[in-house]
C-alpha atoms as a PDB file:
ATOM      1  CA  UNK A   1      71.671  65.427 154.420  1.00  0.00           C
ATOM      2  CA  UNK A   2      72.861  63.085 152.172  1.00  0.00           C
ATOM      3  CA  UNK A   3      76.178  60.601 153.027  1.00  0.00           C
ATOM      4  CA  UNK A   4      77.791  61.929 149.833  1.00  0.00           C
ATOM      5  CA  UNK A   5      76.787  65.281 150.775  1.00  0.00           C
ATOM      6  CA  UNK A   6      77.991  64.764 154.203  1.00  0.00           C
ATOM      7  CA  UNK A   7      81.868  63.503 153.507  1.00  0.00           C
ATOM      8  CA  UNK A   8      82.266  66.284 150.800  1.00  0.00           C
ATOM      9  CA  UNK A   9      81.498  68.486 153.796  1.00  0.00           C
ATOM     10  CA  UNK A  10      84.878  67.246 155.645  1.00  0.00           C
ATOM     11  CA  UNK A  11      86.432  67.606 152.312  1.00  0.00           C
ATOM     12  CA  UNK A  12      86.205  63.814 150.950  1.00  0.00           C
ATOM     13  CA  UNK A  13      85.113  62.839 147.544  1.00  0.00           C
ATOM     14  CA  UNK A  14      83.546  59.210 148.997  1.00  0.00           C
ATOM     15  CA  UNK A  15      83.028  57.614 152.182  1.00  0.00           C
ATOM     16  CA  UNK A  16      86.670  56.569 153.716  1.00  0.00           C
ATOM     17  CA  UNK A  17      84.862  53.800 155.406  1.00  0.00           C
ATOM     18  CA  UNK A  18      83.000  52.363 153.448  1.00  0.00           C
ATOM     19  CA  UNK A  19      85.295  49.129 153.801  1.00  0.00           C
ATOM     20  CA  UNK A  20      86.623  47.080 156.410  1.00  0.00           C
ATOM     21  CA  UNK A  21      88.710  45.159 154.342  1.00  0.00           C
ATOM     22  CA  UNK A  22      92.227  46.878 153.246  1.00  0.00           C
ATOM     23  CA  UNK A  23      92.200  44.682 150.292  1.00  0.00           C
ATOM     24  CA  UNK A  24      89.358  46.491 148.868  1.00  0.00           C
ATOM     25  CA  UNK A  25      90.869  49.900 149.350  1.00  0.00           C
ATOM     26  CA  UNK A  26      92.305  51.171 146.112  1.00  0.00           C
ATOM     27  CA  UNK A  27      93.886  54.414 147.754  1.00  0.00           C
ATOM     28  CA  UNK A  28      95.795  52.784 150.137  1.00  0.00           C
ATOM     29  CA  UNK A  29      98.609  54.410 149.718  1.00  0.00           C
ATOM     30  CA  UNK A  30      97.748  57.461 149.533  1.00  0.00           C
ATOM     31  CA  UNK A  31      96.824  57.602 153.723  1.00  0.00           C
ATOM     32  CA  UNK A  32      98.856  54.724 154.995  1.00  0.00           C
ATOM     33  CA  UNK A  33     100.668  55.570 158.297  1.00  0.00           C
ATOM     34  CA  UNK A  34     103.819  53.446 158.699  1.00  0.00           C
ATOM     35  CA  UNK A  35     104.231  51.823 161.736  1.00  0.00           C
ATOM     36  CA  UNK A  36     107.597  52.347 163.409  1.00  0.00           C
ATOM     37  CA  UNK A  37     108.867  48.919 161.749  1.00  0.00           C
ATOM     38  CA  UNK A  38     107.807  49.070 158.531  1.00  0.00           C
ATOM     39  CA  UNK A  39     111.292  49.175 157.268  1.00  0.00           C
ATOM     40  CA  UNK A  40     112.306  46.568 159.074  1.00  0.00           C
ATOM     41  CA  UNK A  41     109.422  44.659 157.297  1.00  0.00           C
ATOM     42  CA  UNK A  42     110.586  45.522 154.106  1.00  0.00           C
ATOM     43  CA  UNK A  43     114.544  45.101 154.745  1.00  0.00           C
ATOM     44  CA  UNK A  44     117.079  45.330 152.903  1.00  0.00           C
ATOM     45  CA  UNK A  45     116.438  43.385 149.028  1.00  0.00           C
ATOM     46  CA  UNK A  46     120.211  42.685 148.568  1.00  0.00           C
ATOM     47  CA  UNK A  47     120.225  41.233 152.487  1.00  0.00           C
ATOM     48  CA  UNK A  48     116.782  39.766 152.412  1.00  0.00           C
ATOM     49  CA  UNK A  49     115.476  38.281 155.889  1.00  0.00           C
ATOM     50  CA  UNK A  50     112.355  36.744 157.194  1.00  0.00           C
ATOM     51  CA  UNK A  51     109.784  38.864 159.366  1.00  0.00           C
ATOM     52  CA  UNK A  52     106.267  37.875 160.689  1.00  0.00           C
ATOM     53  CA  UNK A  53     103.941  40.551 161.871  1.00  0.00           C
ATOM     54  CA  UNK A  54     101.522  39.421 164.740  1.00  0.00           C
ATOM     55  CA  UNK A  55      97.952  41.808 165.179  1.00  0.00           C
ATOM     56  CA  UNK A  56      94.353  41.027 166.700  1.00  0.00           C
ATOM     57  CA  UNK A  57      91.907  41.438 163.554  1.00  0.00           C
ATOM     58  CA  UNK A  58      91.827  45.132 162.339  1.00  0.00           C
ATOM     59  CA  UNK A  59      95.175  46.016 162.992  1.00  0.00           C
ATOM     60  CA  UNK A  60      96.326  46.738 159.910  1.00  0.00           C
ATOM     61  CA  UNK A  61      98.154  43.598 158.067  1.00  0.00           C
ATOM     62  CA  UNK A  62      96.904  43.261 155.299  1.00  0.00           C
ATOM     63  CA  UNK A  63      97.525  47.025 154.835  1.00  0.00           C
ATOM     64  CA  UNK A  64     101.147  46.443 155.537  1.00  0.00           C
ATOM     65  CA  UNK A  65     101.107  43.841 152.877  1.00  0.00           C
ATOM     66  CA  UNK A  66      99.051  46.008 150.612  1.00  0.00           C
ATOM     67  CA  UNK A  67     101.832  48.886 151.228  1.00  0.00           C
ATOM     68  CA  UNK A  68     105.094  46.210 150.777  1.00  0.00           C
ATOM     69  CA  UNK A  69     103.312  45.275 147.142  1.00  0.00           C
ATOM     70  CA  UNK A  70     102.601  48.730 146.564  1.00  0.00           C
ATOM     71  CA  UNK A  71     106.893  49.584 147.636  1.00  0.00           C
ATOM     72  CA  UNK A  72     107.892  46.626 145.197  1.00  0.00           C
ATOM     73  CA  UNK A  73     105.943  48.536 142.314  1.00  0.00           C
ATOM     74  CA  UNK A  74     108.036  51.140 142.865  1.00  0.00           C
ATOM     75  CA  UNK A  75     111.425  49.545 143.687  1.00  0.00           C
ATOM     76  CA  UNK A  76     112.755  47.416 140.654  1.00  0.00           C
ATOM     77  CA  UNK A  77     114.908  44.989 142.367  1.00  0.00           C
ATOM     78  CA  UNK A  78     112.139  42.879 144.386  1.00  0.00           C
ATOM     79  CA  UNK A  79     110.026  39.739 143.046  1.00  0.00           C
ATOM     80  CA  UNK A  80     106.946  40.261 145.023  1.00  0.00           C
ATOM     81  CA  UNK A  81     105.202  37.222 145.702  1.00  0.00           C
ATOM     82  CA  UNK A  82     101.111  37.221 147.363  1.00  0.00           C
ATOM     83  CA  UNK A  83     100.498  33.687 148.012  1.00  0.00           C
ATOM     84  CA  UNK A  84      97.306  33.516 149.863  1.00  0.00           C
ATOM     85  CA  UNK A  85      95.205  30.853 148.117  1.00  0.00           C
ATOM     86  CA  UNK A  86      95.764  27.772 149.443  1.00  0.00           C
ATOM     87  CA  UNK A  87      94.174  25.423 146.809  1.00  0.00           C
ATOM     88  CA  UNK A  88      95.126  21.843 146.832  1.00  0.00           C
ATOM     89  CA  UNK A  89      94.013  18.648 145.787  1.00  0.00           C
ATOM     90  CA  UNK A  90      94.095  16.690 148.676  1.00  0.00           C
ATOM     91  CA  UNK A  91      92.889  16.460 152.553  1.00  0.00           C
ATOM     92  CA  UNK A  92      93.801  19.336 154.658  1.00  0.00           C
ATOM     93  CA  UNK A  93      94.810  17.054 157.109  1.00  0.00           C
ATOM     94  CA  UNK A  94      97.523  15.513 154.706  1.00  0.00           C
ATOM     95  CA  UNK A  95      99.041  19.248 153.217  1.00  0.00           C
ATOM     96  CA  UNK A  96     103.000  19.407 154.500  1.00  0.00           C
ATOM     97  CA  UNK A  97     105.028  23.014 154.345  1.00  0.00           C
ATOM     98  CA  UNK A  98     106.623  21.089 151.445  1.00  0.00           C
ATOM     99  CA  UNK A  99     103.308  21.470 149.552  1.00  0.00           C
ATOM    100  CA  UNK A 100     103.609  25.329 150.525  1.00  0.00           C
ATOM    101  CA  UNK A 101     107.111  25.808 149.517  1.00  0.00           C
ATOM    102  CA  UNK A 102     106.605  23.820 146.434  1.00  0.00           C
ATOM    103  CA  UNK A 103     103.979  26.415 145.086  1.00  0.00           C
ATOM    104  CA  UNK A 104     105.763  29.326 146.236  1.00  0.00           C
ATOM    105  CA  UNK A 105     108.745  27.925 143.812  1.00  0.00           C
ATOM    106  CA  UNK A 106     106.137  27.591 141.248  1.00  0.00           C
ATOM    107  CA  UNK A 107     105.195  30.994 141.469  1.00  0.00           C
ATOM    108  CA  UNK A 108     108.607  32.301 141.510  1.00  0.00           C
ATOM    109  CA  UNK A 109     109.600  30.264 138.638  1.00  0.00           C
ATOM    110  CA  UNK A 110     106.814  32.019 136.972  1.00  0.00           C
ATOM    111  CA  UNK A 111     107.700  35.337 138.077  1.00  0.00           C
ATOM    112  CA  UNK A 112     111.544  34.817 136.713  1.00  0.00           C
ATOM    113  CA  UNK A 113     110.049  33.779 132.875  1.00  0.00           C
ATOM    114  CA  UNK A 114     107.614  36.617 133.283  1.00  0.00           C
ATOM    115  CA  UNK A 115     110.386  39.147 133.680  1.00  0.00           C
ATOM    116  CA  UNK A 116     112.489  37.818 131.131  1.00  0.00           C
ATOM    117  CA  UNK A 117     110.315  38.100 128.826  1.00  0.00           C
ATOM    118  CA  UNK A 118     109.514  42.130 129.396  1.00  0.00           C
ATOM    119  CA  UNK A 119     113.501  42.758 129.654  1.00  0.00           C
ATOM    120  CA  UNK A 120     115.406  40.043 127.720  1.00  0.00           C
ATOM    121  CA  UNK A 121     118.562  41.985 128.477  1.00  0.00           C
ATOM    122  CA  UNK A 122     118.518  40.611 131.515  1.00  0.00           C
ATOM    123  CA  UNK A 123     119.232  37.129 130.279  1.00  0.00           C
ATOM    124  CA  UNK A 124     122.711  38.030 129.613  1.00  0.00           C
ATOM    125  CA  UNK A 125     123.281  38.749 133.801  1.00  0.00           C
ATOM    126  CA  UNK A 126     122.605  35.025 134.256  1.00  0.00           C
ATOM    127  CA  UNK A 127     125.304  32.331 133.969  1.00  0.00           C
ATOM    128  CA  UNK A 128     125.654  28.771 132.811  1.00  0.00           C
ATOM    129  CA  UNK A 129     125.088  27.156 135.820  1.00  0.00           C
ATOM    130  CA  UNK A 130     121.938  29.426 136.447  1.00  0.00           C
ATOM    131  CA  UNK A 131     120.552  28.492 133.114  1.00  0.00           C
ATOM    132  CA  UNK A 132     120.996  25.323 133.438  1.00  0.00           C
ATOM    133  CA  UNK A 133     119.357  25.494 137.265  1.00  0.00           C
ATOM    134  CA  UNK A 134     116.350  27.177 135.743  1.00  0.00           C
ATOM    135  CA  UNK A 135     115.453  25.315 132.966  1.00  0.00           C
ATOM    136  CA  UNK A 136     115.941  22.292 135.309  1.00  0.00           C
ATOM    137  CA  UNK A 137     113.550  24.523 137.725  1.00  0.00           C
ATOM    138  CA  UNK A 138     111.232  24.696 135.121  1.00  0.00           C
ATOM    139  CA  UNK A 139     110.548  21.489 133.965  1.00  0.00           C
ATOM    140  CA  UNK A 140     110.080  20.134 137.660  1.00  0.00           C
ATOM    141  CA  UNK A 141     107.573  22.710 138.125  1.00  0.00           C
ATOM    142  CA  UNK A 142     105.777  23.981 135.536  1.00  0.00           C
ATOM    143  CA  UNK A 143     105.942  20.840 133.432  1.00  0.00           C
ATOM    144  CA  UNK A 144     103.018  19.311 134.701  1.00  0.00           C
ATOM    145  CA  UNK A 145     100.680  22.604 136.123  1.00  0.00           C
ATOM    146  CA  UNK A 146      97.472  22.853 135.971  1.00  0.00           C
ATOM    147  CA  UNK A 147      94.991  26.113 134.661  1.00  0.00           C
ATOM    148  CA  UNK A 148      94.207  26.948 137.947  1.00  0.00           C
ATOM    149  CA  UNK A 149      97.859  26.818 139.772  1.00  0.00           C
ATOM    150  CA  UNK A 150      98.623  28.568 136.528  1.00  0.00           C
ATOM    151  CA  UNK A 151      96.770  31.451 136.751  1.00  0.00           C
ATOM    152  CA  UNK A 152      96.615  31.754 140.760  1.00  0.00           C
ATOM    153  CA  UNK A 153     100.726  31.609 140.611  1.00  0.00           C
ATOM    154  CA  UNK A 154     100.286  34.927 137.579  1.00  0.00           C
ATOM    155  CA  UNK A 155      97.793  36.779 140.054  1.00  0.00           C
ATOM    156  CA  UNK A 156     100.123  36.099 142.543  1.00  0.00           C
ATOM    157  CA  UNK A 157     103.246  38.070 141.019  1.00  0.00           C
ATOM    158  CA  UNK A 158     101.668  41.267 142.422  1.00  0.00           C
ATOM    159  CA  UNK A 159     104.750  43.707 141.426  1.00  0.00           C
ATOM    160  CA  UNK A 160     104.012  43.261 137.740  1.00  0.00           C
ATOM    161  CA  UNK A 161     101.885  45.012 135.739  1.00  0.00           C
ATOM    162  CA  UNK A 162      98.907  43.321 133.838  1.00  0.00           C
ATOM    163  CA  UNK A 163     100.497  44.105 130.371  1.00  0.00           C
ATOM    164  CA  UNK A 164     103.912  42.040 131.999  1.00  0.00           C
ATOM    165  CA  UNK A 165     101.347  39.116 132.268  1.00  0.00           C
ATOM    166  CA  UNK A 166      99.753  39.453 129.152  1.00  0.00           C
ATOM    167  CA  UNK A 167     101.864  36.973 127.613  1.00  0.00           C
ATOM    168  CA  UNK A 168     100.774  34.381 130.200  1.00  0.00           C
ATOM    169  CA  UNK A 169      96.973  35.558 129.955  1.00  0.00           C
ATOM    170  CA  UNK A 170      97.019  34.702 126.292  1.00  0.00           C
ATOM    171  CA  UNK A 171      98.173  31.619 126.822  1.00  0.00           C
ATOM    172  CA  UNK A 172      96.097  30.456 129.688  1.00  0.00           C
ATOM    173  CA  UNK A 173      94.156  27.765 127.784  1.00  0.00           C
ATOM    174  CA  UNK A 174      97.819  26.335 126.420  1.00  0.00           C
ATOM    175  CA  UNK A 175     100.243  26.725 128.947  1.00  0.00           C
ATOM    176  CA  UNK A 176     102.947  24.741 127.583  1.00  0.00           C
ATOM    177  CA  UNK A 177     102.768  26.421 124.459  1.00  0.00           C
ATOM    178  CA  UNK A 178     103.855  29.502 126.672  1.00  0.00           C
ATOM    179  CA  UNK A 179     106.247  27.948 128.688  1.00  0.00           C
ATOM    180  CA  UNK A 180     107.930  26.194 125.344  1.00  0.00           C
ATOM    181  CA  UNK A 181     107.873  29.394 123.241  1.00  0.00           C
ATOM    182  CA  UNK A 182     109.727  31.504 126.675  1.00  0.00           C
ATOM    183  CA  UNK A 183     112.457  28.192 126.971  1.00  0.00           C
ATOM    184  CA  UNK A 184     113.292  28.585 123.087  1.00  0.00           C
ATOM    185  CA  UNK A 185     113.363  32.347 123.209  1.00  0.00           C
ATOM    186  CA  UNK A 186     116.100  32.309 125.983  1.00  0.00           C
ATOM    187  CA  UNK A 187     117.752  29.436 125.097  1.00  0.00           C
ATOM    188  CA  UNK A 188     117.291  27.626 127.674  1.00  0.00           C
ATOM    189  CA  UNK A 189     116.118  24.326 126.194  1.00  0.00           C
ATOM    190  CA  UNK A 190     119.930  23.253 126.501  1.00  0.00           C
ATOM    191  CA  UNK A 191     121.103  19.913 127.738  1.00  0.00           C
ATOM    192  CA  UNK A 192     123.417  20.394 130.977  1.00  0.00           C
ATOM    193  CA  UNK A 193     126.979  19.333 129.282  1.00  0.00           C
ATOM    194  CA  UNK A 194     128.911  16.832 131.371  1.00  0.00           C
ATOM    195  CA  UNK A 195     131.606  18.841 133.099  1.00  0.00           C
ATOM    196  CA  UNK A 196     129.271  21.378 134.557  1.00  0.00           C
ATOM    197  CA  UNK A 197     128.837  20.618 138.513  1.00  0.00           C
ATOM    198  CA  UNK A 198     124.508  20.983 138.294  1.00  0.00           C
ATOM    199  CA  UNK A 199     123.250  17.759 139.005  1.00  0.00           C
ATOM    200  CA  UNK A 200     120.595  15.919 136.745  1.00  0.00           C
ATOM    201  CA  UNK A 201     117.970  15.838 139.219  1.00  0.00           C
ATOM    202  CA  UNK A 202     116.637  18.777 141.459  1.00  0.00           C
ATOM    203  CA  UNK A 203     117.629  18.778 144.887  1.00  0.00           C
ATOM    204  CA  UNK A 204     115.075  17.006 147.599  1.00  0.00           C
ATOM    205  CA  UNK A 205     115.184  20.434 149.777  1.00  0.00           C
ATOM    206  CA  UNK A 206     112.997  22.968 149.113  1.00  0.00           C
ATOM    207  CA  UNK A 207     114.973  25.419 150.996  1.00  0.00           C
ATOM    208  CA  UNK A 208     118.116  25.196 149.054  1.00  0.00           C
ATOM    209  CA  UNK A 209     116.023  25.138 145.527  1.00  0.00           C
ATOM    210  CA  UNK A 210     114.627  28.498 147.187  1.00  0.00           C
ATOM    211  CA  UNK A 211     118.249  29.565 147.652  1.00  0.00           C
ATOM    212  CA  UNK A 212     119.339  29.024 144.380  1.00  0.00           C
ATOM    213  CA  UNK A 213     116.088  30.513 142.767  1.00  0.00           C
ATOM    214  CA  UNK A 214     116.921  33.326 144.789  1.00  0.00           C
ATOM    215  CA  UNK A 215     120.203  33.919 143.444  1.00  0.00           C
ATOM    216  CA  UNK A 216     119.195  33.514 140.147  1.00  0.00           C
ATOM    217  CA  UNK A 217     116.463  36.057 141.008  1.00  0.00           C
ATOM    218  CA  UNK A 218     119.102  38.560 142.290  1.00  0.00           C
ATOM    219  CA  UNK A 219     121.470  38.529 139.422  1.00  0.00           C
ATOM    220  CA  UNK A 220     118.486  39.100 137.275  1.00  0.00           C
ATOM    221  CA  UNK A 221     117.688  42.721 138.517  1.00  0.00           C
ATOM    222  CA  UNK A 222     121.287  43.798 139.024  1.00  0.00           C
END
């Protein structure tokens, strides 16, 4: 008997293990089993907190990651970020968690242009101050990226669609011709007047700029 011959038997249409890797499996979803804590996992978007799940190999992380991408697809409120390439330019032995956090910005920076520019309604939820924060964001981080950050940060947004990042996939050869056409389009190629409170300069801490892109993030998808 053949192996195709044999699953259509028990009533599949292909093998169901034909991969070990959940990565590979493109109907995840459809015969995922939640674990218990799941939910807790994926929390509570307008009360987000941090969770780590610990398994020996094969026990099913990277299908709860698969499933929390799969939930932010669905759920409209939640910038999904996948950063699992860890490409820099430098030693291992000399990469900090401020090297880390500073491309997780980056990709969230990219994420925040990329859904502007699908709903530009959304513009008009931000204020002043968060204008002026993410222009500021913007030319600390994206001022000076390179193809390959570039297009590992747009993979990365894994809640967006490819047509959302066609815009960016266009201009992958000229990426500040992107970026500049996005900062005129929302206005956000302003000079920060002198009686607002936002500083010239970005602050040192990577956990408060996360804060604040955060925050900006949230009062994007109210």
């Amino acid at each position: 008997m053949k192996e195709d011959d044999f699953f259509n038997n028990l009533g599949f249409d292909s093998n169901p293990f034909e991969s070990t890797n959940a990565d590979d499996e493109d109907r995840l979803d459809k015969y995922f089993i939640r674990p218990k804590y799941f939910d807790s996992v994926w929390g509570n978007p307008q009360h987000p907190t941090s969770a780590i799940v610990f398994a020996p190999r094969g026990g099913g992380k990277t299908a709860q990651r698969k499933m929390i991408e799969f939930e932010s697809q669905i759920n409209n409120n939640v910038l999904c970020v996948n950063y699992s390439r860890f490409e820099f330019s430098k030693s291992i032995q000399s990469i900090t968690l401020n090297d880390h956090l500073r491309k997780i910005i980056q990709i969230i920076v990219i994420g925040i242009l990329t859904k502007l520019n699908e709903e530009p309604e959304l513009k008009s939820h931000l204020d002043s101050n968060d204008e002026i924060y993410l222009k500021k964001m913007i030319n600390e981080y994206l001022g000076k990226i390179s193809e390959q950050d570039f297009k590992n940060a747009i993979d990365a947004l894994s809640n967006y669609t490819d047509k959302a990042k066609e815009f960016w996939y266009n201009h992958i050869e000229k990426i500040n011709v992107g970026i500049d056409v996005l900062v005129l389009k929302f206005g956000l190629n302003i000079e920060s007047p002198k009686h607002h409170t936002v500083s010239d300069t970005i602050a040192k801490s990577h956990k408060y700029q996360i804060e604040r892109i955060r925050n900006i993030v949230y009062n994007n998808r109210k």
